[in-house]
Protein backbone atom coordinates (compact mmCIF):
# COMPACT_ATOMS: atom_id res chain seq x y z
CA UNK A 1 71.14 106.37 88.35
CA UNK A 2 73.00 103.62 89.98
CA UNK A 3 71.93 102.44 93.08
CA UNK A 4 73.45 99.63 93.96
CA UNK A 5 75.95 99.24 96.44
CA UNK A 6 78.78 99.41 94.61
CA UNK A 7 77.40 101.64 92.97
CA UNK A 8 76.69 104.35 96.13
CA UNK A 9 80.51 103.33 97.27
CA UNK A 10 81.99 105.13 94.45
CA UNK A 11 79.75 107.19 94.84
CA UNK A 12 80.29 108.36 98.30
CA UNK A 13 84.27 107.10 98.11
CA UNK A 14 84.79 110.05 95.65
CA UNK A 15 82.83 112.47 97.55
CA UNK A 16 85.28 111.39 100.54
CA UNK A 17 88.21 111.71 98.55
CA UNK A 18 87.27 114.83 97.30
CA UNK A 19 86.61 116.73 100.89
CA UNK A 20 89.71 114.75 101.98
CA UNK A 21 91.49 116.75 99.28
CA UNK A 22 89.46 120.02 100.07
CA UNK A 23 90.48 119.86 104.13
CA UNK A 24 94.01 119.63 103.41
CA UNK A 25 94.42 122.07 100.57
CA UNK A 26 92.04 124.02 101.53
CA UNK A 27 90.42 124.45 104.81
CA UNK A 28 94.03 124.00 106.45
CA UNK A 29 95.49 126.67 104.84
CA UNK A 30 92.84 128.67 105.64
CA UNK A 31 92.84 127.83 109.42
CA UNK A 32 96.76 128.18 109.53
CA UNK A 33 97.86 131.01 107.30
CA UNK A 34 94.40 132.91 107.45
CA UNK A 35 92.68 132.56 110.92
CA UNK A 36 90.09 130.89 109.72
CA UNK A 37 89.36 128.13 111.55
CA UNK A 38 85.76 127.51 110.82
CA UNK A 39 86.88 126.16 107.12
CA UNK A 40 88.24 123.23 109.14
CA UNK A 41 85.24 122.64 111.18
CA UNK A 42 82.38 122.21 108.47
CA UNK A 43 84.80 121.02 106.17
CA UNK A 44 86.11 118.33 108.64
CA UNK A 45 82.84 117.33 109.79
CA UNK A 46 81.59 116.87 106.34
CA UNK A 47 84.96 115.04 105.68
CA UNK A 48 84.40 112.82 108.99
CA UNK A 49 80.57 112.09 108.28
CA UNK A 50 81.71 110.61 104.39
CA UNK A 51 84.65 108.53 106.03
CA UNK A 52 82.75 106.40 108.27
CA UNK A 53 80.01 106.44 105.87
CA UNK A 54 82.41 105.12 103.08
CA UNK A 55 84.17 102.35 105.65
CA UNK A 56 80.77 101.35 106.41
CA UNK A 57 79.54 100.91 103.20
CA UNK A 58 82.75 99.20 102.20
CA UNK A 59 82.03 96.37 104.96
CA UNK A 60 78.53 96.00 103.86
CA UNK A 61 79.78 95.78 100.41
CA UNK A 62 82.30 92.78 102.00
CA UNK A 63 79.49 91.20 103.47
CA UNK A 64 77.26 91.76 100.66
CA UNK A 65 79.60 90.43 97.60
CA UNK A 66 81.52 88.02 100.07
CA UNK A 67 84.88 89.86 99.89
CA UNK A 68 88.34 88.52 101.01
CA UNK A 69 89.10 90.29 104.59
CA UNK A 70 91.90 91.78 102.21
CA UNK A 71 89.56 93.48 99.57
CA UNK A 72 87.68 95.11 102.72
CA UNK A 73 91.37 96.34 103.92
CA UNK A 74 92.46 97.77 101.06
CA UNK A 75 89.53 99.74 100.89
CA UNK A 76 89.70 100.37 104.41
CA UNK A 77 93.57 101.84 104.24
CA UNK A 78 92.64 103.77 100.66
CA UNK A 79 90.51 106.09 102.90
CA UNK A 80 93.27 106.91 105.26
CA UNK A 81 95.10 108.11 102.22
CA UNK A 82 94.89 111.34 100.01
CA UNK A 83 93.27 110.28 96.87
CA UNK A 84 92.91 106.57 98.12
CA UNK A 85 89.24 106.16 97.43
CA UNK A 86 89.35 107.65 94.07
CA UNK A 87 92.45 104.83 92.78
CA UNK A 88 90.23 102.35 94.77
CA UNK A 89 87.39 103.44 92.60
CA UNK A 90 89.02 102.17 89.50
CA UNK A 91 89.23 98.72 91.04
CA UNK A 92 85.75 98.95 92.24
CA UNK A 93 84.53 99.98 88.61
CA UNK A 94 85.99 96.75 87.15
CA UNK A 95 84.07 95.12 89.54
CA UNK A 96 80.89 96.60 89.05
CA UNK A 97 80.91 95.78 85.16
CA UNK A 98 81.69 92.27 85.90
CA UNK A 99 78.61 91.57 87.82
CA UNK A 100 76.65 94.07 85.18
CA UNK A 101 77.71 91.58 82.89
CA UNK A 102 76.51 88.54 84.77
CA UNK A 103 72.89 89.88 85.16
């Protein structure tokens, strides 16, 4: 298991994705066409709790690997969008073979 830090970002930048995804196509239409707003709530919170987990772990990563301000941005802007973490993952995987390779 990987365990380093970029390592838990794509980790926990899918998972954030992935409830992004979920709330919207989801838990939305659930709380709109359905009455059911509670599908929003737990789903949103969950949703919430991974985005500032994710941003956080992206500036640690910044600090960490020295990123450009820019690198931290982009990541910072893919979670605002739908399916912005996951295309930022593919970025971050080149990255993490590169320094696999180094060591």
């Amino acid at each position: 298991m990987n365990t380093t830090t970029l390592g838990l970002l794509r980790k926990v930048g899918i998972a954030e994705g992935i409830s992004f995804l979920v709330l919207l196509l989801i838990a939305m239409p659930l709380k709109y066409m359905m009455g059911m707003p509670l599908a929003v709530k737990y789903i949103g919170s969950a949703h919430g709790a991974l985005f500032v987990l994710y941003v956080g772990l992206a500036y640690y990563a910044k600090e960490v690997y020295q990123w450009p301000f820019k690198k931290f941005l982009m990541a910072f802007v893919a979670a605002w969008l739908p399916l912005g973490t996951i295309f930022f993952d593919a970025r971050l995987k080149k990255d993490q073979e590169l320094l696999s390779r180094k060591q």
